[in-house]
Protein backbone atom coordinates (compact mmCIF):
# COMPACT_ATOMS: atom_id res chain seq x y z
CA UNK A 1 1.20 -14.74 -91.03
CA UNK A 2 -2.73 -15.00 -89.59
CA UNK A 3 -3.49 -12.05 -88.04
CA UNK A 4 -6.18 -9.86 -88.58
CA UNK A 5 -4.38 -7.14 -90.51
CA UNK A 6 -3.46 -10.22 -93.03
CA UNK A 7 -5.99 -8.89 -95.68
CA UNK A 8 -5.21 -5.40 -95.47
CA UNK A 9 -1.34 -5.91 -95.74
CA UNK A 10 -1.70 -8.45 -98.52
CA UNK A 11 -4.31 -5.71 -99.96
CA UNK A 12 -1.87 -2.78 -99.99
CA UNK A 13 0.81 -4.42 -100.98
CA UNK A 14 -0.79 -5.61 -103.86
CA UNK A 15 -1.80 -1.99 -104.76
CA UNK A 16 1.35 -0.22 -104.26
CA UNK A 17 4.28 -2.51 -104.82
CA UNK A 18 3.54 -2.43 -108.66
CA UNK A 19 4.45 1.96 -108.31
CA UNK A 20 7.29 1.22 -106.68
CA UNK A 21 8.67 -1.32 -109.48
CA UNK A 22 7.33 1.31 -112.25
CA UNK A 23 9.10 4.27 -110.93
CA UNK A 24 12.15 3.20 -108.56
CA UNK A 25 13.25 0.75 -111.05
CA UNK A 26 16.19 2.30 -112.50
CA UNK A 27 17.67 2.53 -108.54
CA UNK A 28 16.54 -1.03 -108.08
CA UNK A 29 18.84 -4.12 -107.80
CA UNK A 30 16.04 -6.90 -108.61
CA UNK A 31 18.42 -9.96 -108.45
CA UNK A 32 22.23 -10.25 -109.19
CA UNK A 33 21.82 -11.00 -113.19
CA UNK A 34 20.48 -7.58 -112.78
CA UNK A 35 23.55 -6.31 -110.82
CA UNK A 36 25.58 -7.53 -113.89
CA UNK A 37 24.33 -5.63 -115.84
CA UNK A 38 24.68 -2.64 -114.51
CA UNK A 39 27.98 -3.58 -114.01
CA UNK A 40 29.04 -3.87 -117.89
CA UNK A 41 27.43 -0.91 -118.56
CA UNK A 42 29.16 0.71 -116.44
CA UNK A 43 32.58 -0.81 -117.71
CA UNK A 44 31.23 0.10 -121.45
CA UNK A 45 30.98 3.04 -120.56
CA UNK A 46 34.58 3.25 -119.65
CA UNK A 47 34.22 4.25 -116.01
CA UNK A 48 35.97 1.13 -114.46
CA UNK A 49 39.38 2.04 -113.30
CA UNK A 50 42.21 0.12 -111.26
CA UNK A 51 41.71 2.61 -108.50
CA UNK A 52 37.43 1.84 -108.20
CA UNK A 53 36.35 0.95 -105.33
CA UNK A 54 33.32 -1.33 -105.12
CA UNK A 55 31.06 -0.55 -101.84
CA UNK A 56 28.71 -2.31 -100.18
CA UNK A 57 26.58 -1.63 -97.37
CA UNK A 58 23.05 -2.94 -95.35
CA UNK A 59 20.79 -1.15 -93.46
CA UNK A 60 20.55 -2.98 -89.50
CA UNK A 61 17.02 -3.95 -88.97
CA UNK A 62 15.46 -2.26 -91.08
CA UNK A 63 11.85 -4.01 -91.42
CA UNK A 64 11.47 -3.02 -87.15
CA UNK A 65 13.18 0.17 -87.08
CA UNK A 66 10.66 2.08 -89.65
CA UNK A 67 9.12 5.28 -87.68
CA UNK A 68 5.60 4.77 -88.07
CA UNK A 69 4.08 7.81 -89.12
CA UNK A 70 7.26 9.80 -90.78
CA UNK A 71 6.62 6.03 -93.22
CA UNK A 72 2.97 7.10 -93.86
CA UNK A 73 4.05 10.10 -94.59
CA UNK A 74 6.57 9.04 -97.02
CA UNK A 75 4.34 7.22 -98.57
CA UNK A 76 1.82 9.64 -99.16
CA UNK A 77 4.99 11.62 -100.40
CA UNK A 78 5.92 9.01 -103.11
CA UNK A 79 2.84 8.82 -104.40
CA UNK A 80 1.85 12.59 -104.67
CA UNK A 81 5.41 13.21 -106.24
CA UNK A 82 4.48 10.74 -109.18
CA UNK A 83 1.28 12.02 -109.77
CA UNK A 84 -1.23 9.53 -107.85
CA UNK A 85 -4.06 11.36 -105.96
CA UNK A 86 -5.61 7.61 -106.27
CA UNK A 87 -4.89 4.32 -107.08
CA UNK A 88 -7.24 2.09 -108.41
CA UNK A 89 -10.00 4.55 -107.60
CA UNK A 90 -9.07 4.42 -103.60
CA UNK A 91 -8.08 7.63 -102.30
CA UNK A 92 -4.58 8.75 -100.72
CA UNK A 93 -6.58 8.94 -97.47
CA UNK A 94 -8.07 5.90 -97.67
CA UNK A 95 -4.80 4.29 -98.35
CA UNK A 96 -3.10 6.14 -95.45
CA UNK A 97 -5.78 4.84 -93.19
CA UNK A 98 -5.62 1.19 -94.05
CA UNK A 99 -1.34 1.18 -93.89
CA UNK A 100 -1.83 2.63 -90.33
CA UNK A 101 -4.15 -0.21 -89.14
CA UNK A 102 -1.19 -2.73 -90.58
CA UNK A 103 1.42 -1.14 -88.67
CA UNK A 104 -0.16 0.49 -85.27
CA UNK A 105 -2.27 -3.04 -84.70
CA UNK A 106 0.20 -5.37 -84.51
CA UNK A 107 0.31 -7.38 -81.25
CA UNK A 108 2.38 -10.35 -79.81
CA UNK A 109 2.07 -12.19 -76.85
CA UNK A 110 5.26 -12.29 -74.65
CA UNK A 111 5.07 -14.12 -71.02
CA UNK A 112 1.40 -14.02 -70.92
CA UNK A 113 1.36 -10.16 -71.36
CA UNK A 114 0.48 -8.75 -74.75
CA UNK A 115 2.46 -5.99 -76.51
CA UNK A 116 1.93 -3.43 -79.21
CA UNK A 117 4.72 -2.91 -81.75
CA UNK A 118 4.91 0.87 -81.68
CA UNK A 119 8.35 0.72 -84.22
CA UNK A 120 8.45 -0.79 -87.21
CA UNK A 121 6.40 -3.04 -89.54
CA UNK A 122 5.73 -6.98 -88.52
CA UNK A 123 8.21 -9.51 -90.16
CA UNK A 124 6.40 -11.65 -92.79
CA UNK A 125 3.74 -8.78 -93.40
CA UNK A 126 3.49 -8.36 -97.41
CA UNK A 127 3.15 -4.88 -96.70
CA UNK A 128 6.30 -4.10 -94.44
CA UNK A 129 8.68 -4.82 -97.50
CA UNK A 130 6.59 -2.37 -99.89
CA UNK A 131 6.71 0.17 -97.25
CA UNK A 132 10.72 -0.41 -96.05
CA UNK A 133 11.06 -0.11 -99.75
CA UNK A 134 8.85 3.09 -100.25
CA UNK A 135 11.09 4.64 -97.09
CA UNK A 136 14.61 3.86 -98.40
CA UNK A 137 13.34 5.72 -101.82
CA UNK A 138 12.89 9.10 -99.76
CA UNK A 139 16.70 7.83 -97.59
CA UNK A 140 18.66 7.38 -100.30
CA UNK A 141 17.92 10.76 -102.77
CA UNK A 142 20.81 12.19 -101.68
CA UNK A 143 23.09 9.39 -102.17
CA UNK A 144 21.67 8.51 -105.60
CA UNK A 145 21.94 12.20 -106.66
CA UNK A 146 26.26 12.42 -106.13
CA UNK A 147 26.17 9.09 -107.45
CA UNK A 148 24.40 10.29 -110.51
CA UNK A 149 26.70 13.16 -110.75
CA UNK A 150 29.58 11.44 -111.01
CA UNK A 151 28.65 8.84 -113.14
CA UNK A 152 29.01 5.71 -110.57
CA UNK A 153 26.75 3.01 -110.21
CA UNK A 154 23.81 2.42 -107.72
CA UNK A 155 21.86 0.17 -106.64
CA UNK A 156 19.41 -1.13 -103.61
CA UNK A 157 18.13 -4.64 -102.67
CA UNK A 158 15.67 -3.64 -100.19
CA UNK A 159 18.21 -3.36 -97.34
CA UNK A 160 21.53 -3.81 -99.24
CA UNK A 161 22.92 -1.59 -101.48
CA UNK A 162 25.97 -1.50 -103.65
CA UNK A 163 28.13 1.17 -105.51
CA UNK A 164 30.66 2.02 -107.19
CA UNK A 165 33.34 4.91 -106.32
CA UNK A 166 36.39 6.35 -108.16
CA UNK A 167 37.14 8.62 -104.82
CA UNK A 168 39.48 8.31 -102.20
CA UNK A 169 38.82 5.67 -99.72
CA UNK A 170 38.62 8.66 -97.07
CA UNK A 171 35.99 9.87 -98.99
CA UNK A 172 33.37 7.59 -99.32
CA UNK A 173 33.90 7.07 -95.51
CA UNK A 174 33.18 10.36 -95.03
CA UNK A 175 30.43 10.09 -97.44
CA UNK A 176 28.97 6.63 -95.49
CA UNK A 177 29.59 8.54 -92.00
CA UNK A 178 26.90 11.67 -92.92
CA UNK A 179 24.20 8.84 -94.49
CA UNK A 180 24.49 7.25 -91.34
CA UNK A 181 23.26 10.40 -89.58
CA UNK A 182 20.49 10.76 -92.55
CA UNK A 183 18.38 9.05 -89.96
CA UNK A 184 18.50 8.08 -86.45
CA UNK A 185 16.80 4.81 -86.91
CA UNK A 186 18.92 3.71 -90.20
CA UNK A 187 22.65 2.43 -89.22
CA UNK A 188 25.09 0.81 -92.22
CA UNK A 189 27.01 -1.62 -91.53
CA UNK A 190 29.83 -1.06 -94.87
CA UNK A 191 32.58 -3.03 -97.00
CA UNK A 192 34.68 -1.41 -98.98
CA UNK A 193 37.73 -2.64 -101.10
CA UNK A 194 38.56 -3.93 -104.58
CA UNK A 195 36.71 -7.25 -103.73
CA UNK A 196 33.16 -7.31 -102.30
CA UNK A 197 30.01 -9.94 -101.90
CA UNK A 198 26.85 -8.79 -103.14
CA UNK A 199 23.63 -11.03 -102.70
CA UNK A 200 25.25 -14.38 -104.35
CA UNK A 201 27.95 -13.07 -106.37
CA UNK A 202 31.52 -11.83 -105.68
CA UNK A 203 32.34 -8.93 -107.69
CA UNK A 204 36.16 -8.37 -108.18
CA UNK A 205 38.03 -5.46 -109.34
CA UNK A 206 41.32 -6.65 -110.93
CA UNK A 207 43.50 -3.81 -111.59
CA UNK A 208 40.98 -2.21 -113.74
CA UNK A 209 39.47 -5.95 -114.83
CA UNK A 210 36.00 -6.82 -113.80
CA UNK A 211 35.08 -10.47 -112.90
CA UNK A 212 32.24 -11.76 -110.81
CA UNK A 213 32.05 -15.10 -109.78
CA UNK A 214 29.13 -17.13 -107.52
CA UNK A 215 29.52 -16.39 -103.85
CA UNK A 216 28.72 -18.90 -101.05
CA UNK A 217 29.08 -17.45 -97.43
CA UNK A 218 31.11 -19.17 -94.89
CA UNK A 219 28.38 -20.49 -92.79
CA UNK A 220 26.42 -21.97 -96.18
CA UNK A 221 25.58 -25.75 -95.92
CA UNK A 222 25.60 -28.22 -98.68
CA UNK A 223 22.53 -29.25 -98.50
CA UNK A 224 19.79 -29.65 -101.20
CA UNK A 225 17.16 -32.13 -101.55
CA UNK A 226 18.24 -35.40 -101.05
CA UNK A 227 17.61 -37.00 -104.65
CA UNK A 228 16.02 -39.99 -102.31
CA UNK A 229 13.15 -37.48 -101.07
CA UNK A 230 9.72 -37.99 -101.74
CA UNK A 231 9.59 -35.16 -104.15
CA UNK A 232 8.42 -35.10 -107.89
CA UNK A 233 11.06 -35.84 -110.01
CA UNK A 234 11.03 -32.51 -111.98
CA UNK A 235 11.83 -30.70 -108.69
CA UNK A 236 15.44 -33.12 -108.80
CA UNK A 237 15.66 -32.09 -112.29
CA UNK A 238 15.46 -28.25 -111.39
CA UNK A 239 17.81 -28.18 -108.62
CA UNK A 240 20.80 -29.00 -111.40
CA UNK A 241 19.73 -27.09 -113.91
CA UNK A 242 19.13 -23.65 -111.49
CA UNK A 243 22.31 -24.28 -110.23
CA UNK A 244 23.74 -24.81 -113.53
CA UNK A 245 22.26 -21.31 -114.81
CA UNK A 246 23.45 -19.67 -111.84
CA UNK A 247 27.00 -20.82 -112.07
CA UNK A 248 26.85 -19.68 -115.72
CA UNK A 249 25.30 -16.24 -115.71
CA UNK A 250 27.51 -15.30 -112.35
CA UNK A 251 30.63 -17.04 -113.13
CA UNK A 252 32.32 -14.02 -115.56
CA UNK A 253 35.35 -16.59 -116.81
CA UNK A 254 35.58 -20.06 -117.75
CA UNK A 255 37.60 -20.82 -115.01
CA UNK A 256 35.16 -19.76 -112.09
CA UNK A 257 32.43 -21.68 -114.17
CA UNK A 258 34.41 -25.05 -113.65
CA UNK A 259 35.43 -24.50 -110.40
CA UNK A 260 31.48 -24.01 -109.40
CA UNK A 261 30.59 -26.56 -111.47
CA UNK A 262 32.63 -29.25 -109.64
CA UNK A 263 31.36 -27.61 -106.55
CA UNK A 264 27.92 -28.25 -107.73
CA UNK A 265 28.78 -31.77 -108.42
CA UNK A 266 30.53 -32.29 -105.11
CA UNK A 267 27.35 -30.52 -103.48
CA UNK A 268 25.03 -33.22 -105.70
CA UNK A 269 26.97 -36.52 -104.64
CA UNK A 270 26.74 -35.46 -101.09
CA UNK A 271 23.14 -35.20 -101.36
CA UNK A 272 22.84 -39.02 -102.91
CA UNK A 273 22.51 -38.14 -106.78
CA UNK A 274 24.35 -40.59 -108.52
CA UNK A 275 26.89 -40.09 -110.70
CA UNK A 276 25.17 -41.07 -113.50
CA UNK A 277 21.66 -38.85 -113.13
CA UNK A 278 24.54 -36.10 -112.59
CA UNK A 279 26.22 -36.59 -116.09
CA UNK A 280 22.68 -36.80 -117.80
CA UNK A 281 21.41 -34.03 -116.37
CA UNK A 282 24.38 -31.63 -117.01
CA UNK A 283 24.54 -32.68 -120.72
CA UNK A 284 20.89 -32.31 -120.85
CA UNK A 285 21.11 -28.67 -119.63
CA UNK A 286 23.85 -27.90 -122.54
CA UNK A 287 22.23 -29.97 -125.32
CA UNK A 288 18.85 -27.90 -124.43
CA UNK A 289 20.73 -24.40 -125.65
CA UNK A 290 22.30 -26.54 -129.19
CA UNK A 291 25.68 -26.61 -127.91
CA UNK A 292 27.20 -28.83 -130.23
CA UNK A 293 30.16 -29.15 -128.12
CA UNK A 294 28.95 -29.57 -124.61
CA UNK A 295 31.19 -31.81 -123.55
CA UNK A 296 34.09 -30.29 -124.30
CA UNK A 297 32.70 -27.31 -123.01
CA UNK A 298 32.55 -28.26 -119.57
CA UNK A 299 36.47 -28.04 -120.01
CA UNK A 300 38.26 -25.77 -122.26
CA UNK A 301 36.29 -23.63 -124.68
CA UNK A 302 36.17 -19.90 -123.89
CA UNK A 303 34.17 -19.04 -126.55
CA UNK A 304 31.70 -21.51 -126.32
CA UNK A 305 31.11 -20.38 -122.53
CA UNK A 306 31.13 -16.89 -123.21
CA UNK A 307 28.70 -17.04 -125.95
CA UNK A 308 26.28 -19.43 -123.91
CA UNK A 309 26.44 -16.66 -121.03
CA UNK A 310 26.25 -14.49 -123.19
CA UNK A 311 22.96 -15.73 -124.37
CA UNK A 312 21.24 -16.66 -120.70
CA UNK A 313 22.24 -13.24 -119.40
CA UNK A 314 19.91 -12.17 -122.22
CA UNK A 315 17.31 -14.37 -121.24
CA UNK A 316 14.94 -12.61 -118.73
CA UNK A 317 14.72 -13.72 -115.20
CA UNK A 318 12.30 -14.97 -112.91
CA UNK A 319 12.29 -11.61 -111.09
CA UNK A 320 12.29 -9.41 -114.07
CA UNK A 321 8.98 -11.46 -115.15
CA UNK A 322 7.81 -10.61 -111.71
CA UNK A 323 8.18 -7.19 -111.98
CA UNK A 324 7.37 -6.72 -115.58
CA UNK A 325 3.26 -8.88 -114.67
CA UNK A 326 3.27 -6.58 -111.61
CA UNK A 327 3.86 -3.17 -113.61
CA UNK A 328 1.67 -4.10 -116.53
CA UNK A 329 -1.63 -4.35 -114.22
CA UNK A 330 -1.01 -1.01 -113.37
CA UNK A 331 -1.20 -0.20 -117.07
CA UNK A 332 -5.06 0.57 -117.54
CA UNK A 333 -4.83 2.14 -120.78
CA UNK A 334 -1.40 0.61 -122.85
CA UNK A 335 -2.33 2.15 -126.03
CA UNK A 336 -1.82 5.65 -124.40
CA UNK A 337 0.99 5.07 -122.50
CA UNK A 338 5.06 4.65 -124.21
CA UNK A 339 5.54 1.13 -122.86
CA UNK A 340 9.78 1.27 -123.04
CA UNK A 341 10.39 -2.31 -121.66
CA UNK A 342 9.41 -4.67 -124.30
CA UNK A 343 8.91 -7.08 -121.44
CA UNK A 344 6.28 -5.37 -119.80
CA UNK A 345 4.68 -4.97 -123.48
CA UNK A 346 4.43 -8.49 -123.65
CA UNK A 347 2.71 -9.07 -120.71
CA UNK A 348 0.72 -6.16 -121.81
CA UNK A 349 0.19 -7.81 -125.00
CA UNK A 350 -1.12 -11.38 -123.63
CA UNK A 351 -3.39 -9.12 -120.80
CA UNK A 352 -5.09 -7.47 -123.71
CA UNK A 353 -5.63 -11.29 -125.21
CA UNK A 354 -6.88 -12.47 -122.00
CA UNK A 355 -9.45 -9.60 -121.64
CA UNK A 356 -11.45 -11.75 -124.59
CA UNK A 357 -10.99 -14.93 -123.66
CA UNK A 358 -13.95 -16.88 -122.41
CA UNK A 359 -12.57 -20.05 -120.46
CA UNK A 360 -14.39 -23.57 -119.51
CA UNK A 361 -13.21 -26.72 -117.80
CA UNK A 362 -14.78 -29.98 -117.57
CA UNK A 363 -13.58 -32.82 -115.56
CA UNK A 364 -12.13 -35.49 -117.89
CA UNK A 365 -13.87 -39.03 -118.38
CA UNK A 366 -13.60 -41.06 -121.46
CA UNK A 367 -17.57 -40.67 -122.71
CA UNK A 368 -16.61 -37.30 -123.35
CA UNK A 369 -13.98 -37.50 -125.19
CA UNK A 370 -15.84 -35.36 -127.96
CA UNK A 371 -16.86 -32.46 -125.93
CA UNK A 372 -14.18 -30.03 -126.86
CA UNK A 373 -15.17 -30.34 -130.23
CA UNK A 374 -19.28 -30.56 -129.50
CA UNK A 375 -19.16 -27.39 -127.25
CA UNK A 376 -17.05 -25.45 -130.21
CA UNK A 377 -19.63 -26.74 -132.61
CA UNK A 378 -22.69 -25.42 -130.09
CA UNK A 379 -20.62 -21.86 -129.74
CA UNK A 380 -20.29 -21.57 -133.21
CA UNK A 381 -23.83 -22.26 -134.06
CA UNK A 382 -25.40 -20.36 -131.21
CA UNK A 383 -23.33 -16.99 -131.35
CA UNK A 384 -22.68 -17.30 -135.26
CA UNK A 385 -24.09 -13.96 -136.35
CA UNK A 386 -23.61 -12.18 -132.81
CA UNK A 387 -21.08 -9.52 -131.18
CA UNK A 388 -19.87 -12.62 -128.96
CA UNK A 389 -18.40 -14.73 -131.49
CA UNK A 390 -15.36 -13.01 -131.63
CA UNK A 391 -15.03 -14.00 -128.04
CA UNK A 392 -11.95 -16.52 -127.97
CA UNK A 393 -13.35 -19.81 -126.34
CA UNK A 394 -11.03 -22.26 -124.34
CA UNK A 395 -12.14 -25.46 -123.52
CA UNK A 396 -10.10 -27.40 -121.07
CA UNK A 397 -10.16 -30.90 -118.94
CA UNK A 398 -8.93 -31.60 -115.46
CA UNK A 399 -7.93 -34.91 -114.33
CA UNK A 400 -10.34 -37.14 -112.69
CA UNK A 401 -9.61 -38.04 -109.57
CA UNK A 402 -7.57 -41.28 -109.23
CA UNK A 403 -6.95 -43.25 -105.89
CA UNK A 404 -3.54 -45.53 -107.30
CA UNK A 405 -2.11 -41.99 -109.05
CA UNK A 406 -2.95 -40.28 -105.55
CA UNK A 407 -1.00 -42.97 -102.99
CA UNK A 408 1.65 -44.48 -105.77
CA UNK A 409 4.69 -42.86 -107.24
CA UNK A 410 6.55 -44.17 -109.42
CA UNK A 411 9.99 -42.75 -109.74
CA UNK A 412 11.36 -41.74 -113.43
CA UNK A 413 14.33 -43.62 -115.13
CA UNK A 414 18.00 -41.59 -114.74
CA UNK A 415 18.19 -41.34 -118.10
């Protein structure tokens, strides 16, 4: 989006999104690895049963249908509640102020008449999904508390949520009937049964045996990049293996795994891989985790493929990176504060590095193919008995500029 609240939306959410990943996390479904999770805790925990239902439900519209100022004041709300009378040293007023420029001064231009969105946030604003977000925290309390109570499950992706329930399937109707009514502008559109899609995974409930498996909606298209695109090869390369990783983590049994993975396949021929690129690449992605068996894997070993998921379900996500860099800048003091997720301690950890770092780049020719070491040797010797040597210098090179590596590309061998 160009408008001219851009800035200010980009701005804010900035600011605020990293509070809402600190302290709504544990209510927060951040991808469906994450869902998983939660979901074998929760049958750890011995609260699966033959008669659970799993629930899901989305909010209609939810982005346009945010009340304007009851938002604001939500939002002043959340961050009173968790102690915040400013953020970054800007004021709860001044952050009021800017989020009602974002939302009140959004215009469109409709048969040569211009209009004033009066409900909602705009689509695409950065700031809209912090704020939706911020809003549903305030919705939901209630239904988070009785889910809490009974020891169920919980979760949100921004406008989807999903939950677990050992009551009567007249009850969570009833239930799902009075959160409807929570708020005029916030309708739910629910499934409910033993069986239910969440974001790309199908959960299943078994007679008391929990298996996911990767979920493709009807109206999904095979289509990928073509492998004869004009796209770096490493961007072919990634397609296989994210589809490989996804099939893995979400598939909960061998036998799901294969029957994705020859969807995947099917998928990659149709999109002009060849057969052979296909075979590399999948042996490549098993051979990278020292799976001594891959091949045979691919077919009949249950252990192997538990293990290996097993071992990428460990493996953080892209997402859970996200969030962990987004709640350690909000982390001013880390030596004060109990950091819990080792994750966000890490990127605590190489913040804290950075913070000393002093970093150069020079543009790469061949006379200078000494300077890295020269400009150490000139550091060394000019701040050798000074405070700033134990600044960590970092010399690096960018490519020159080159007119045949510009216009030519020359595609990599399948192998």
């Amino acid at each position: 989006m160009k408008t001219p609240t851009t800035g200010i939306s980009k701005f804010l959410d900035k600011l605020l999104r990293p509070l809402f990943d600190k302290h709504v996390r544990s209510t927060t479904i951040i991808d469906s690895v994450d869902l998983i999770h939660r979901l074998e805790a929760y049958v750890s925990n011995g609260y699966l049963k033959p008669t659970t239902y799993l629930c899901t439900f989305d909010i209609t519209d939810l982005y346009t249908m945010l009340p304007q100022e009851e938002s604001l004041n939500i939002l002043t709300e959340f961050l009173l509640e968790h102690g915040y009378h400013k953020v970054k040293g800007i004021a709860i007023d001044a952050i009021r102020k800017l989020a009602r420029i974002v939302l009140t001064e959004n215009v469109f231009v409709y048969n040569q008449k211009f209009y004033r969105q009066i409900l909602g946030g705009a689509m695409g604003s950065a700031f809209t999904l912090t704020l939706a977000n911020i809003f549903m925290w305030k919705w939901e309390k209630e239904l988070v508390r009785r889910q809490a109570a009974s020891n169920e499950t919980y979760g949100r992706y921004i406008d989807d949520i999903f939950f677990t329930s050992n009551e009567s399937l007249d009850t969570i109707n009833e239930w799902l009937d009075q959160a409807n009514h929570f708020h005029s502008n916030i309708k739910l559109v629910r499934q409910i049964g033993k069986s239910v899609p969440f974001l790309d995974i199908l959960v299943e409930n078994n007679n008391g045996l929990l298996t996911t498996s990767v979920y493709h909606k009807e109206a999904a298209e095979p289509y990928i990049v073509p492998f004869n695109s004009d796209h770096p090869r490493h961007v072919l390369r990634d397609v296989i293996d994210n589809a490989l990783l996804r099939a893995i983590r979400c598939s909960s049994t061998l036998l799901a795994f294969n029957h994705e993975r020859r969807s995947i396949k099917l998928m990659l021929l149709y999109n002009g891989y060849p057969p052979r690129y296909i075979y590399s690449r999948f042996m490549k992605f098993f051979t990278k985790y020292q799976r001594t068996s891959a091949v045979s894997l691919l077919f009949d070993k249950e252990n192997d493929f538990v293990a290996l998921r097993c071992e990428l379900l460990n493996k953080p996500t892209i997402s859970e990176h996200e969030i962990a860099s987004r709640i350690a800048k909000t982390t001013d003091h880390p030596q004060k504060d109990i950091i819990e997720n080792p994750l966000v301690q890490s990127k605590l950890d190489k913040k804290s590095k950075l913070l000393n770092n002093l970093i150069i780049h020079y543009m790469h020719e061949r006379r200078f193919q000494s300077f890295k070491t020269d400009i150490h040797l000139l550091w060394n010797k000019t701040f050798e008995k000074t405070p700033v040597i134990t600044t960590r210098l970092l010399v690096g090179n960018r490519n020159s500029p080159n007119l045949t590596k510009d216009l030519v590309h020359r595609r990599q061998a399948l192998m």
